[in-house]
PDB file of N, CA and C in Angstrom:
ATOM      1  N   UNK A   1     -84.375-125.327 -17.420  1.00  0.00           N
ATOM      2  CA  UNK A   1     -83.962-124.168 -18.187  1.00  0.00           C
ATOM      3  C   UNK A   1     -82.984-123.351 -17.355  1.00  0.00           C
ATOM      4  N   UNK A   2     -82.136-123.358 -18.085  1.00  0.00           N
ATOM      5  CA  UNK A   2     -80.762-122.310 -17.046  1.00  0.00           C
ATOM      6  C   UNK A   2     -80.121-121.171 -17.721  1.00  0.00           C
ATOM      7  N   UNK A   3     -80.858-121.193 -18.835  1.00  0.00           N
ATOM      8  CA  UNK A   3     -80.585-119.800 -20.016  1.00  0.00           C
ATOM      9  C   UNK A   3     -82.036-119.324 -20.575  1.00  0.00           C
ATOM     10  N   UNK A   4     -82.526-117.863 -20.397  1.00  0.00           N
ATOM     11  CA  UNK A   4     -82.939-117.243 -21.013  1.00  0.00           C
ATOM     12  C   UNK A   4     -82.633-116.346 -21.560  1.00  0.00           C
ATOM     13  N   UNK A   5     -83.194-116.233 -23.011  1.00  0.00           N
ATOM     14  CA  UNK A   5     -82.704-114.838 -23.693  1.00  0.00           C
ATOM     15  C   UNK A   5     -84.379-114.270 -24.470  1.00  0.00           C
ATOM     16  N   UNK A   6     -84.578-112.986 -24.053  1.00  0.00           N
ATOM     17  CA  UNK A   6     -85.750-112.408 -24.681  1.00  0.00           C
ATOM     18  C   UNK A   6     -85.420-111.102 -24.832  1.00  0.00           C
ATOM     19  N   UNK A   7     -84.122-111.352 -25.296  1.00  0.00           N
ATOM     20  CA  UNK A   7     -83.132-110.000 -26.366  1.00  0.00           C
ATOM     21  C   UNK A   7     -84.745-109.152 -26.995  1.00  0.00           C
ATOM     22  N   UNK A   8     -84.753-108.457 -27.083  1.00  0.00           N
ATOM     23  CA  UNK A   8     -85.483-107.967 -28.537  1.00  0.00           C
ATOM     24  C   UNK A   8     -86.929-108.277 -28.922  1.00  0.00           C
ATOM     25  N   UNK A   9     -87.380-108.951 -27.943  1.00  0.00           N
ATOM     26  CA  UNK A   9     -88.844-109.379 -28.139  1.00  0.00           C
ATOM     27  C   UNK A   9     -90.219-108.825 -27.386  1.00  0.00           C
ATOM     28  N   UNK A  10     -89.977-107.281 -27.413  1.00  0.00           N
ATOM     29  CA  UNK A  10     -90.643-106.009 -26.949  1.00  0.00           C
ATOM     30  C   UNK A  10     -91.975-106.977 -25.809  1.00  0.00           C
ATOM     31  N   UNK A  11     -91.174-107.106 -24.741  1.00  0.00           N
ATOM     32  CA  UNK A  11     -92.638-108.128 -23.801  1.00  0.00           C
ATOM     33  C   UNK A  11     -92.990-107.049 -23.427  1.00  0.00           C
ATOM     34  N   UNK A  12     -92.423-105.955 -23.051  1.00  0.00           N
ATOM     35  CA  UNK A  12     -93.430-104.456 -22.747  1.00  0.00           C
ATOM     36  C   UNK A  12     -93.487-104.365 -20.872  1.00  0.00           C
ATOM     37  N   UNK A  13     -94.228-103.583 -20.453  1.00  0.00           N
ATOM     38  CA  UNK A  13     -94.583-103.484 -18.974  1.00  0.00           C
ATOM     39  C   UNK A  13     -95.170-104.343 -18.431  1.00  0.00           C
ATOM     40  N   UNK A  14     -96.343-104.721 -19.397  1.00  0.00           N
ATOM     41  CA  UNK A  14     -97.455-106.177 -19.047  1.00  0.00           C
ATOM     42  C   UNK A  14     -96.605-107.556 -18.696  1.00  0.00           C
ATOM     43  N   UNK A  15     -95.726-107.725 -20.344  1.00  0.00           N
ATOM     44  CA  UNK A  15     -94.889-108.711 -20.100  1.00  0.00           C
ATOM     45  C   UNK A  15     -93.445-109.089 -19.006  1.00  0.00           C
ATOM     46  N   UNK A  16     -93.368-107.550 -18.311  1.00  0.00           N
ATOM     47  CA  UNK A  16     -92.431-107.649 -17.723  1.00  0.00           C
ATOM     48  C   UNK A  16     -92.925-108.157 -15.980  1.00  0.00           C
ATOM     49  N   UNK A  17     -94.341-107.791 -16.009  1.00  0.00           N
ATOM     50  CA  UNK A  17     -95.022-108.047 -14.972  1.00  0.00           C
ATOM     51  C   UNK A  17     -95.287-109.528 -14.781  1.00  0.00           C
ATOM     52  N   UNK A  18     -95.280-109.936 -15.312  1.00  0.00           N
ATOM     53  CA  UNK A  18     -95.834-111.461 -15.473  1.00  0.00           C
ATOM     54  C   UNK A  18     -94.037-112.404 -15.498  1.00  0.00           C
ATOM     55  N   UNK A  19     -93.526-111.589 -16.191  1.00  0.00           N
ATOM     56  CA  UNK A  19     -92.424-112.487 -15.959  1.00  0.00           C
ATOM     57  C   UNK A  19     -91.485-112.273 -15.144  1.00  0.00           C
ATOM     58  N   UNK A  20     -91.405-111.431 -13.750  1.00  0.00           N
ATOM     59  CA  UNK A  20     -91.040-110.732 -12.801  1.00  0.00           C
ATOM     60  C   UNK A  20     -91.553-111.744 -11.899  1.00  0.00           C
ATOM     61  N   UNK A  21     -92.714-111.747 -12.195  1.00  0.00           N
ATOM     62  CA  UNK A  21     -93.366-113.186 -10.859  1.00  0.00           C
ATOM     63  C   UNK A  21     -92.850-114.010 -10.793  1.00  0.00           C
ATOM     64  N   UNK A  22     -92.655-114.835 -12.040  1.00  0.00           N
ATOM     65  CA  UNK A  22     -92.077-115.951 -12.383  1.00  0.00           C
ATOM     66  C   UNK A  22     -90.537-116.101 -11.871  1.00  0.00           C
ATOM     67  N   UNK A  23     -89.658-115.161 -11.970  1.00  0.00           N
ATOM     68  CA  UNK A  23     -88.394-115.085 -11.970  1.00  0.00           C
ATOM     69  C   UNK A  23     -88.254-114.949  -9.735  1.00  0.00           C
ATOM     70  N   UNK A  24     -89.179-114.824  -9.290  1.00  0.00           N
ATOM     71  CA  UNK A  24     -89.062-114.399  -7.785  1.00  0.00           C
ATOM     72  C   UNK A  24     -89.155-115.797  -7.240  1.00  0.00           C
ATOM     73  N   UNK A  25     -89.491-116.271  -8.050  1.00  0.00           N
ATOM     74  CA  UNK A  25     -89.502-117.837  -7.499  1.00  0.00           C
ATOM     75  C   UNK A  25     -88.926-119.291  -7.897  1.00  0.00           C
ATOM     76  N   UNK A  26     -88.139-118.466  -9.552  1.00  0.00           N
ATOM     77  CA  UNK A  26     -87.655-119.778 -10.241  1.00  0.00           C
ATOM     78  C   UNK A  26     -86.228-119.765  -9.822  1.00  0.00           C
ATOM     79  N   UNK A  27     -86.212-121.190  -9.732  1.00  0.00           N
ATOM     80  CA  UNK A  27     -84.904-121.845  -9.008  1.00  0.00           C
ATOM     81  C   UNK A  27     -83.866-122.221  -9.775  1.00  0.00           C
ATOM     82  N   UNK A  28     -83.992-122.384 -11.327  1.00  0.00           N
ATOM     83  CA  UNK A  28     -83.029-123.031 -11.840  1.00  0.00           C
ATOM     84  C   UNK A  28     -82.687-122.062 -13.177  1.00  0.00           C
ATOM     85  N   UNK A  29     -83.048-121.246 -13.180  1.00  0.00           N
ATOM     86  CA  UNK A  29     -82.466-119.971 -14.126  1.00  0.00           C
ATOM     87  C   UNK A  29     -81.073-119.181 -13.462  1.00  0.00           C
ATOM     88  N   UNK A  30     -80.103-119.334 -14.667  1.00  0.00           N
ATOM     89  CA  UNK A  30     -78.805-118.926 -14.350  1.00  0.00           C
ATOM     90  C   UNK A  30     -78.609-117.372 -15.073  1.00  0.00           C
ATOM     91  N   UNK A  31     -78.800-117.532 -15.955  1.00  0.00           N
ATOM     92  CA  UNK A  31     -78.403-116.407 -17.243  1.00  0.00           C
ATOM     93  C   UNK A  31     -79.848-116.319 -17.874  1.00  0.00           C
ATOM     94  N   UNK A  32     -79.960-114.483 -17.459  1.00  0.00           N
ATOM     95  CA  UNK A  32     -80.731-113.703 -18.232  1.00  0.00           C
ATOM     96  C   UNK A  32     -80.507-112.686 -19.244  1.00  0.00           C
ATOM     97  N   UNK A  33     -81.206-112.776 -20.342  1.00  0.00           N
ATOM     98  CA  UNK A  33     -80.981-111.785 -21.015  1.00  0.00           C
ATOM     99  C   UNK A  33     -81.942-110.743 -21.485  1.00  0.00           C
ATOM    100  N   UNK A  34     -82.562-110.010 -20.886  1.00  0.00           N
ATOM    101  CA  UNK A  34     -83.990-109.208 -21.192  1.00  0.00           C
ATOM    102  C   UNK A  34     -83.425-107.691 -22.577  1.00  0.00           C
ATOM    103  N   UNK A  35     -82.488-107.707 -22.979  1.00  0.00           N
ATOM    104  CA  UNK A  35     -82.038-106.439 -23.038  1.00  0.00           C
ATOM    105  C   UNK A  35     -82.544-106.145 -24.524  1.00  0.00           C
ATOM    106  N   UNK A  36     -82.904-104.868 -25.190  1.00  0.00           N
ATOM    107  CA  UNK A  36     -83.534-104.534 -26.454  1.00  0.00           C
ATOM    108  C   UNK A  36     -84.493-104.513 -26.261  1.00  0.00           C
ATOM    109  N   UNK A  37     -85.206-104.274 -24.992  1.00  0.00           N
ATOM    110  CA  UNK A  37     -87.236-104.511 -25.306  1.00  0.00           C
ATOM    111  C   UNK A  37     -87.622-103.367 -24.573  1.00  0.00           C
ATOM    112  N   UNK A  38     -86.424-102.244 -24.338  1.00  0.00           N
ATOM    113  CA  UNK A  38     -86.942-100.627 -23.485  1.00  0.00           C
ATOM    114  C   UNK A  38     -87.816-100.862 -23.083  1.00  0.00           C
ATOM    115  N   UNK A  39     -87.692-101.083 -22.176  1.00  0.00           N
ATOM    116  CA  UNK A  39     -88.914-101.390 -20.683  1.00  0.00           C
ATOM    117  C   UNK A  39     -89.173-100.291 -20.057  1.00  0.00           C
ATOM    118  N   UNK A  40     -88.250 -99.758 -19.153  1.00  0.00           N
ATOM    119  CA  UNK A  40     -88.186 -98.049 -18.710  1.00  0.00           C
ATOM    120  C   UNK A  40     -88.600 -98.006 -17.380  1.00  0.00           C
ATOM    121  N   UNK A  41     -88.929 -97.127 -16.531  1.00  0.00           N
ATOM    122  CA  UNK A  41     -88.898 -97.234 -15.441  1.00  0.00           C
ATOM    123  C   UNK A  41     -90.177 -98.362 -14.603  1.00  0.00           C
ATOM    124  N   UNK A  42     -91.226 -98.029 -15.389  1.00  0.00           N
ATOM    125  CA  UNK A  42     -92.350 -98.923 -14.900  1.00  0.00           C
ATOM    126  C   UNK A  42     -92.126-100.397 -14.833  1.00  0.00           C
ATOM    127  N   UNK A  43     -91.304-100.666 -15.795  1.00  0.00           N
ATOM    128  CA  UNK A  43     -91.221-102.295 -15.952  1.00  0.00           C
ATOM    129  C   UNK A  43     -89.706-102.311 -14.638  1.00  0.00           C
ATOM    130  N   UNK A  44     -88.664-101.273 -14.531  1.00  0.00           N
ATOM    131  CA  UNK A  44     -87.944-101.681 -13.754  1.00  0.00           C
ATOM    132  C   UNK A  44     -88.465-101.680 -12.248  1.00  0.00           C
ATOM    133  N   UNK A  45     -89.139-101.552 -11.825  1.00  0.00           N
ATOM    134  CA  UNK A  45     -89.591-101.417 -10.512  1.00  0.00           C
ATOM    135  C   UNK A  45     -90.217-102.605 -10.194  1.00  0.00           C
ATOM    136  N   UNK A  46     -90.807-103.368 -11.283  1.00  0.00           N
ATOM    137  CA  UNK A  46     -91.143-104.954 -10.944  1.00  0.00           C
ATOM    138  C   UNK A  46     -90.661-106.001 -10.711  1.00  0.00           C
ATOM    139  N   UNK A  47     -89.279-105.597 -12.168  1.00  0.00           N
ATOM    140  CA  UNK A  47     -87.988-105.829 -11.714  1.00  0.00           C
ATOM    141  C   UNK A  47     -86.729-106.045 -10.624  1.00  0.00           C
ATOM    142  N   UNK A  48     -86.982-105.210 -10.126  1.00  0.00           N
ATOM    143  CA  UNK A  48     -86.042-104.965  -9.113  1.00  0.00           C
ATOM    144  C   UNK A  48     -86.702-105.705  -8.146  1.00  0.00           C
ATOM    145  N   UNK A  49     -87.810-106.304  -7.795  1.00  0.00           N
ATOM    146  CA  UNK A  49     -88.335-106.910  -6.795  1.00  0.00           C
ATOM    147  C   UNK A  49     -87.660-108.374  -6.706  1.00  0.00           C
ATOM    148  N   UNK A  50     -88.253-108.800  -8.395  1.00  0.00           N
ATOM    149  CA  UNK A  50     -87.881-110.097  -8.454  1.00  0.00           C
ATOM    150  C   UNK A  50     -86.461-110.300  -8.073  1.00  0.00           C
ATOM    151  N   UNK A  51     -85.580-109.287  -8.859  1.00  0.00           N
ATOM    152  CA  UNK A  51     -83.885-109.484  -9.005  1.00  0.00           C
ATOM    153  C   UNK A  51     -83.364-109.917  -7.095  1.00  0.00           C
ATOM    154  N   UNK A  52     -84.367-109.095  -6.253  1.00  0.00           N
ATOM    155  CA  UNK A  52     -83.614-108.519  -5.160  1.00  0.00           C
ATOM    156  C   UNK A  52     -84.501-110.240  -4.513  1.00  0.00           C
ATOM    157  N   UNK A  53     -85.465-110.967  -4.980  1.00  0.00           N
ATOM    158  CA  UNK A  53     -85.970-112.058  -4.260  1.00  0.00           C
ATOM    159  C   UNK A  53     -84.730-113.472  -5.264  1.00  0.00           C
ATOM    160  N   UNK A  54     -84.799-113.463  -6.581  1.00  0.00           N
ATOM    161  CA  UNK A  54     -84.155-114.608  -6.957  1.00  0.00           C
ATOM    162  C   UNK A  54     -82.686-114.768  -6.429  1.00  0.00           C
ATOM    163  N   UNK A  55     -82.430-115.428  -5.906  1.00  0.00           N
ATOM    164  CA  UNK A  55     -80.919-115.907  -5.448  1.00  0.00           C
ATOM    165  C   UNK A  55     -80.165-117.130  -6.550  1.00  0.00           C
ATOM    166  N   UNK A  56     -80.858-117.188  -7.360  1.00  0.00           N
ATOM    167  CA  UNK A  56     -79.767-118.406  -8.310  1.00  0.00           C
ATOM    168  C   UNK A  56     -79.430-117.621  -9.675  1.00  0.00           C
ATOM    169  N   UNK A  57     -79.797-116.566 -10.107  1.00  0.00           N
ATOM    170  CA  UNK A  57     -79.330-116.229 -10.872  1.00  0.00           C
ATOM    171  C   UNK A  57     -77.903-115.220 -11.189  1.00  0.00           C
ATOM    172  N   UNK A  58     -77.212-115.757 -11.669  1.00  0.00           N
ATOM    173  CA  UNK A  58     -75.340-115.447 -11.890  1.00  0.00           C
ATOM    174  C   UNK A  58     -75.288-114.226 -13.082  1.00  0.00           C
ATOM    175  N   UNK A  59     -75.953-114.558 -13.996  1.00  0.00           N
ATOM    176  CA  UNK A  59     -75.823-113.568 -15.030  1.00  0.00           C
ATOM    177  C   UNK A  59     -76.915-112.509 -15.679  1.00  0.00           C
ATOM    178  N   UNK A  60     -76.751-111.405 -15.705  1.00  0.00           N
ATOM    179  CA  UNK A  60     -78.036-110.582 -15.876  1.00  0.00           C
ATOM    180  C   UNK A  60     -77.848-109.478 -16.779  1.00  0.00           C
ATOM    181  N   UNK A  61     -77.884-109.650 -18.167  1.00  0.00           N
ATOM    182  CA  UNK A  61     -78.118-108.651 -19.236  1.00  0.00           C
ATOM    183  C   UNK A  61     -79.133-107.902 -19.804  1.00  0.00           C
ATOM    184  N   UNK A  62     -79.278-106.880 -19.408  1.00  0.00           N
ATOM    185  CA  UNK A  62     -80.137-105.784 -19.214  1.00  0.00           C
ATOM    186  C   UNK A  62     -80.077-104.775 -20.669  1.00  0.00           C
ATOM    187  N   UNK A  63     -79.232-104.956 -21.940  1.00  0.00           N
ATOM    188  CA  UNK A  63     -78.570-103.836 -22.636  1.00  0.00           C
ATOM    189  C   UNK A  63     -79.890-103.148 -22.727  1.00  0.00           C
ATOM    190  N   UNK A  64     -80.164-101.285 -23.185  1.00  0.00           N
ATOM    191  CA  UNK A  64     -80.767-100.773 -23.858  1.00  0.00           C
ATOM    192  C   UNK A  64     -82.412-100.750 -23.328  1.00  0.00           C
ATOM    193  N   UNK A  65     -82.687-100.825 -22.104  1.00  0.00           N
ATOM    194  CA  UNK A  65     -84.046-100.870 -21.339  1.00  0.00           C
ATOM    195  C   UNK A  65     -84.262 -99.729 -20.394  1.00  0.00           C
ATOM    196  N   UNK A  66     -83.928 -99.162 -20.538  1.00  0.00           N
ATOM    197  CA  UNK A  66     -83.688 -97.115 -19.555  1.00  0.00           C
ATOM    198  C   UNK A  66     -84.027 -97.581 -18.341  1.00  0.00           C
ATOM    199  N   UNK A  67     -83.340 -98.839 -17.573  1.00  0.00           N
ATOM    200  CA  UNK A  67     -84.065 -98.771 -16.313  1.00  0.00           C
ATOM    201  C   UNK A  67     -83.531 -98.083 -15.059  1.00  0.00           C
ATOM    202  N   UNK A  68     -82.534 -96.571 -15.731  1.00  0.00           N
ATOM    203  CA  UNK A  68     -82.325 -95.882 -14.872  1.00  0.00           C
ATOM    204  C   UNK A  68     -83.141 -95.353 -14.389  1.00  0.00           C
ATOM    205  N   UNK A  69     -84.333 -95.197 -14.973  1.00  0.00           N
ATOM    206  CA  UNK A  69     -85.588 -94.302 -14.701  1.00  0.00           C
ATOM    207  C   UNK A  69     -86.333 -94.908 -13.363  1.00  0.00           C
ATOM    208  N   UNK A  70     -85.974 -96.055 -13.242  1.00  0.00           N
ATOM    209  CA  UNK A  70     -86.508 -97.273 -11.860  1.00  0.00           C
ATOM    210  C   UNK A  70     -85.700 -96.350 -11.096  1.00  0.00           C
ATOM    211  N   UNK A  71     -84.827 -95.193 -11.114  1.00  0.00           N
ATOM    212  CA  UNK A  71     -84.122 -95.044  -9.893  1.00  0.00           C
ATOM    213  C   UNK A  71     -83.412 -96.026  -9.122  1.00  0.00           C
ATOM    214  N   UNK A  72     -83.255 -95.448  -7.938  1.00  0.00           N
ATOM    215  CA  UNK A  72     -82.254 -96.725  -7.311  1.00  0.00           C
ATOM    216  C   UNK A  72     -82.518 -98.050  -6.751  1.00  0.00           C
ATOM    217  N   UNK A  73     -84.336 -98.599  -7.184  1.00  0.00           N
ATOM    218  CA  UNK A  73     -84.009 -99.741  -6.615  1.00  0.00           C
ATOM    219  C   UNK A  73     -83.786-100.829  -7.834  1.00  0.00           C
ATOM    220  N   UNK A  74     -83.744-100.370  -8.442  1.00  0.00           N
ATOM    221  CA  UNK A  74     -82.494-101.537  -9.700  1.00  0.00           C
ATOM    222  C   UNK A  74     -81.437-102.144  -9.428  1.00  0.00           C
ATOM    223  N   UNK A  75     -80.864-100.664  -9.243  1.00  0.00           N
ATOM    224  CA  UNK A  75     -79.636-100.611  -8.777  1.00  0.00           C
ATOM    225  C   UNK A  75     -79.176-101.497  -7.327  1.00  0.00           C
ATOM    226  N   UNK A  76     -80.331-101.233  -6.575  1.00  0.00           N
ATOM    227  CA  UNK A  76     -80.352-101.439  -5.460  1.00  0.00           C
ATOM    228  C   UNK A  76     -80.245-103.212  -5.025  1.00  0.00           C
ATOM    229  N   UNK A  77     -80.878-103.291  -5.931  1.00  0.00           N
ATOM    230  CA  UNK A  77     -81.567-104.822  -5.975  1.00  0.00           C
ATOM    231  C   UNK A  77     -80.591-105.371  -6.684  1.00  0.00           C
ATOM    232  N   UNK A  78     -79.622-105.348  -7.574  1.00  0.00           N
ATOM    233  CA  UNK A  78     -78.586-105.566  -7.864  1.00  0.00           C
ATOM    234  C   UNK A  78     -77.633-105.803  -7.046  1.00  0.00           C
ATOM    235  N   UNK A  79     -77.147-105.097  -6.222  1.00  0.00           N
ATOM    236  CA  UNK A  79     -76.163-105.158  -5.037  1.00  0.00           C
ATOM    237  C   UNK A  79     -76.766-105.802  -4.256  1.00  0.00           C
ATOM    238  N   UNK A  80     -77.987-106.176  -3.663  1.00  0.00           N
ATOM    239  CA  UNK A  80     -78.272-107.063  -2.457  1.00  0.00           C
ATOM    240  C   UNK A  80     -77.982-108.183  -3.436  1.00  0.00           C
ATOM    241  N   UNK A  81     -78.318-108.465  -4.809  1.00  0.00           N
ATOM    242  CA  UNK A  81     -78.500-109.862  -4.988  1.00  0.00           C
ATOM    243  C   UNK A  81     -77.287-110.287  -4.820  1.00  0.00           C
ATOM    244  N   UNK A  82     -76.302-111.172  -3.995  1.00  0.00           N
ATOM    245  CA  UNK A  82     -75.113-111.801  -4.058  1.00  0.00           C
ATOM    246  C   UNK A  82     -75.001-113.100  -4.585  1.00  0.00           C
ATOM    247  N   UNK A  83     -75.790-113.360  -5.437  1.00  0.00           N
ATOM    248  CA  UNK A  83     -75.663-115.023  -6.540  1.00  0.00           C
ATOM    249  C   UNK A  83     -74.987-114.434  -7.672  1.00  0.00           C
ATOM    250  N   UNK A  84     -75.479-112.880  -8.425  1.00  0.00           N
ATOM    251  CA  UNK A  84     -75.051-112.302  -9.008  1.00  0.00           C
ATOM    252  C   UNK A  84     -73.803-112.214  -9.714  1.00  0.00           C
ATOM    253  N   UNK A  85     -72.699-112.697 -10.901  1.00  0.00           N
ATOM    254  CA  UNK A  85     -71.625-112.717 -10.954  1.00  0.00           C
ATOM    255  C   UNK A  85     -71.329-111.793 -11.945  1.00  0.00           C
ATOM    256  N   UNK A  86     -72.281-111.406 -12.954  1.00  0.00           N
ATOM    257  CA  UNK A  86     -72.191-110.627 -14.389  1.00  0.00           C
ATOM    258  C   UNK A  86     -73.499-109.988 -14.728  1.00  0.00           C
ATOM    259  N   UNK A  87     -73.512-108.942 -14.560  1.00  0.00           N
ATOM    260  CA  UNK A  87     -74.650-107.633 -14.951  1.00  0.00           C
ATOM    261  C   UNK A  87     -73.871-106.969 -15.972  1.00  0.00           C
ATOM    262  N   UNK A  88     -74.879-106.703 -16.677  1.00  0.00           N
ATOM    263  CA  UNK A  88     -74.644-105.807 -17.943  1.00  0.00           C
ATOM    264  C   UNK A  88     -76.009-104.964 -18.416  1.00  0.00           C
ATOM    265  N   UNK A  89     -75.314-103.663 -17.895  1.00  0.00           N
ATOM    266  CA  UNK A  89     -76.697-102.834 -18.568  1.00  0.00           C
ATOM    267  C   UNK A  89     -76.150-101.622 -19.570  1.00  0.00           C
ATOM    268  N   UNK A  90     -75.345-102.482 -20.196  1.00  0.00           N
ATOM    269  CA  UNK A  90     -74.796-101.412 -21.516  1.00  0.00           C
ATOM    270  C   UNK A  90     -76.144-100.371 -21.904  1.00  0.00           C
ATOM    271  N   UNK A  91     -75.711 -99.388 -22.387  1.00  0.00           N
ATOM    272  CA  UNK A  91     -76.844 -98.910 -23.732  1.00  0.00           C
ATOM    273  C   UNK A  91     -76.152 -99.370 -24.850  1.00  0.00           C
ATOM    274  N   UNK A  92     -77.356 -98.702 -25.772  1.00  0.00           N
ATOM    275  CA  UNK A  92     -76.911 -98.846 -27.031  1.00  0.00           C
ATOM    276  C   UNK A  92     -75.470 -97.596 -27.778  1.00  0.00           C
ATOM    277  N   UNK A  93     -75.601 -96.476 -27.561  1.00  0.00           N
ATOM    278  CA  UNK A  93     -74.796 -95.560 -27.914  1.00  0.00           C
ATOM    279  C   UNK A  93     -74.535 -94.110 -26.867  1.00  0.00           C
ATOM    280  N   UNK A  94     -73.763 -94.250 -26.071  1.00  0.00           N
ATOM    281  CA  UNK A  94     -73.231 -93.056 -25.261  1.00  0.00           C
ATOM    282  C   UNK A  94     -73.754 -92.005 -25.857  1.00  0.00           C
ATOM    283  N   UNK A  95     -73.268 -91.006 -26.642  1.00  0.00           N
ATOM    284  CA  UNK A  95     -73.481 -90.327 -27.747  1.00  0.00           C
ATOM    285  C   UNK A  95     -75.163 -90.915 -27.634  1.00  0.00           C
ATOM    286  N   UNK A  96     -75.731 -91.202 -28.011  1.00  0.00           N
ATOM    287  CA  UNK A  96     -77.108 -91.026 -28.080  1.00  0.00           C
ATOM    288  C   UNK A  96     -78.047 -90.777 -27.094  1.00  0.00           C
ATOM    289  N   UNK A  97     -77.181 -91.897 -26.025  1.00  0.00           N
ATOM    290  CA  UNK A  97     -78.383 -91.500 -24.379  1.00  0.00           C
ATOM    291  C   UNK A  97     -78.034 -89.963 -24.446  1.00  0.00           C
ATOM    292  N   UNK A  98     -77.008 -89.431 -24.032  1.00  0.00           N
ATOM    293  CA  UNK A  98     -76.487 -88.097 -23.874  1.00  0.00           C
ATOM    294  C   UNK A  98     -77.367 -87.170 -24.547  1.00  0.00           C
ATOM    295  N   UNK A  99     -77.555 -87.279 -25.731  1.00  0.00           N
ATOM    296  CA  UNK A  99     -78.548 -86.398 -26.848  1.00  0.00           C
ATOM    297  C   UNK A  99     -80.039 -86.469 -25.983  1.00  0.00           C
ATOM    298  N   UNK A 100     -80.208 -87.633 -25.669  1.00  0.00           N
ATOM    299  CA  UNK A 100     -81.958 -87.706 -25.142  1.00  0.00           C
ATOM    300  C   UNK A 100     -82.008 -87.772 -23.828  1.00  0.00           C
ATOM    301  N   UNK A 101     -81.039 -87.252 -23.048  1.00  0.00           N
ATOM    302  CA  UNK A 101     -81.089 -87.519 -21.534  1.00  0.00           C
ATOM    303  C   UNK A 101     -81.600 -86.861 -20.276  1.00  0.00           C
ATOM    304  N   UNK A 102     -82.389 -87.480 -19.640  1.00  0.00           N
ATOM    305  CA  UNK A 102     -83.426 -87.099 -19.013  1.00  0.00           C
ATOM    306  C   UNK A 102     -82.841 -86.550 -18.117  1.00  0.00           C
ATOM    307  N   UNK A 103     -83.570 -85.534 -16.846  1.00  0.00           N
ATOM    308  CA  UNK A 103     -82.904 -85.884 -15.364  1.00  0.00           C
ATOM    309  C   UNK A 103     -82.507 -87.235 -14.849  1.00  0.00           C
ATOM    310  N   UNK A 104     -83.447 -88.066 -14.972  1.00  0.00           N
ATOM    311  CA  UNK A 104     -83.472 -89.025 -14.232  1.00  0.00           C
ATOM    312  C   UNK A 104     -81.994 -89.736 -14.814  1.00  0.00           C
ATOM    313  N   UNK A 105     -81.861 -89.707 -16.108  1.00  0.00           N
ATOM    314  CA  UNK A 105     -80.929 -90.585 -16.844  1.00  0.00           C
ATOM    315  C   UNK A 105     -79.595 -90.045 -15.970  1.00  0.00           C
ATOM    316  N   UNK A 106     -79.556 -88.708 -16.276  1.00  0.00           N
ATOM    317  CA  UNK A 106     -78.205 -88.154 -15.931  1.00  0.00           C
ATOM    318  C   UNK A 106     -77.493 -88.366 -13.814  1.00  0.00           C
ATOM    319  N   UNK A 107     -78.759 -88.461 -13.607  1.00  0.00           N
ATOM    320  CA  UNK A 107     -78.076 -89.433 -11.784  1.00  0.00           C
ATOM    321  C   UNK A 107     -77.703 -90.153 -12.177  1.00  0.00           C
ATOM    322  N   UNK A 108     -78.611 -91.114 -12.677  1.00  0.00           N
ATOM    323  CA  UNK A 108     -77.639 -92.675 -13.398  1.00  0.00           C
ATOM    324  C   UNK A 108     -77.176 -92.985 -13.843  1.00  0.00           C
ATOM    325  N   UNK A 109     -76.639 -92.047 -14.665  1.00  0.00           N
ATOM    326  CA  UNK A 109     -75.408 -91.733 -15.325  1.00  0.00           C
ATOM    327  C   UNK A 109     -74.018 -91.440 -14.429  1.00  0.00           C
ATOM    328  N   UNK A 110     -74.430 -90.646 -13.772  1.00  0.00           N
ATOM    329  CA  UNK A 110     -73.275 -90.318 -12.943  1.00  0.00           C
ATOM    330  C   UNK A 110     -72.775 -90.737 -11.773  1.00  0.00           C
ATOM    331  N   UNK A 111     -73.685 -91.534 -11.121  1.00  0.00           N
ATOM    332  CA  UNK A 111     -73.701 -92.613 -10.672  1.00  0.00           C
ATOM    333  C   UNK A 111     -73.050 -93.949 -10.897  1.00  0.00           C
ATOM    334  N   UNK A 112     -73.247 -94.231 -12.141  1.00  0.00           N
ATOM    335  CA  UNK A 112     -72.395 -94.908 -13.164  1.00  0.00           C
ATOM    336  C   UNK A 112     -70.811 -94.639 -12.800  1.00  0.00           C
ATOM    337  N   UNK A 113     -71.024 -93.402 -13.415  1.00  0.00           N
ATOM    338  CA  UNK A 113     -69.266 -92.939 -13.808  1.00  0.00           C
ATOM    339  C   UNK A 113     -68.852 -92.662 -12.563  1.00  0.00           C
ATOM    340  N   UNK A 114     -69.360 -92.606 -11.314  1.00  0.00           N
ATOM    341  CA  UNK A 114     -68.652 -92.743 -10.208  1.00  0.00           C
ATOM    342  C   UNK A 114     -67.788 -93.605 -10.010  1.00  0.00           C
ATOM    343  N   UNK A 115     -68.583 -95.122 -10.118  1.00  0.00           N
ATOM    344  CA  UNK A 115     -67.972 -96.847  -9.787  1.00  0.00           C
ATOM    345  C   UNK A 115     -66.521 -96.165 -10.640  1.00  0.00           C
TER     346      UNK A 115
END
């Protein structure tokens, strides 16, 4: 398997835990796509473990999962990973995060608009 996509299929914190393990050790996954299942900060922090241990994965689509709220080791774990070729952590609507935006959102936001 060298493509996953679990777009939209709300695996939740539980599910993100379990498949965080999995991903710290799988070797032949290229392209991920977790994005639509708002995970939020709890699920990104499990996250960021795996991201910052898997080294074969190239592509990583994140849309619409607030894992700014993970703070910086998302982020963090992103930049160490160097297999990495394509991250995408779109939201869904500018205009909308903006309307509901947390503290936390707005570092990572601006943070963002730094790059």
């Amino acid at each position: 398997l060298q493509t996953l996509s679990l777009w939209g299929n709300r695996i939740g914190v539980k599910g993100c835990v379990y498949f965080s393990t999995g991903l710290e050790i799988n070797s032949t996954l290229k392209s991920l796509d977790i994005g639509m299942n708002f995970l939020g900060a709890d699920a990104g922090s499990f996250l960021s473990g795996a991201i910052k241990l898997n080294k074969h994965l190239t592509h990583f689509y994140s849309a619409c999962n607030n894992l700014c709220k993970a703070g910086g080791n998302i982020f963090q774990a992103l930049l160490e990973n160097s297999s990495l070729e394509v991250v995408d952590l779109e939201t869904v609507s500018y205009t909308h995060l903006r309307a509901h935006e947390t503290e936390a959102d707005l570092v990572c936001r601006l943070l963002l608009e730094k790059k």
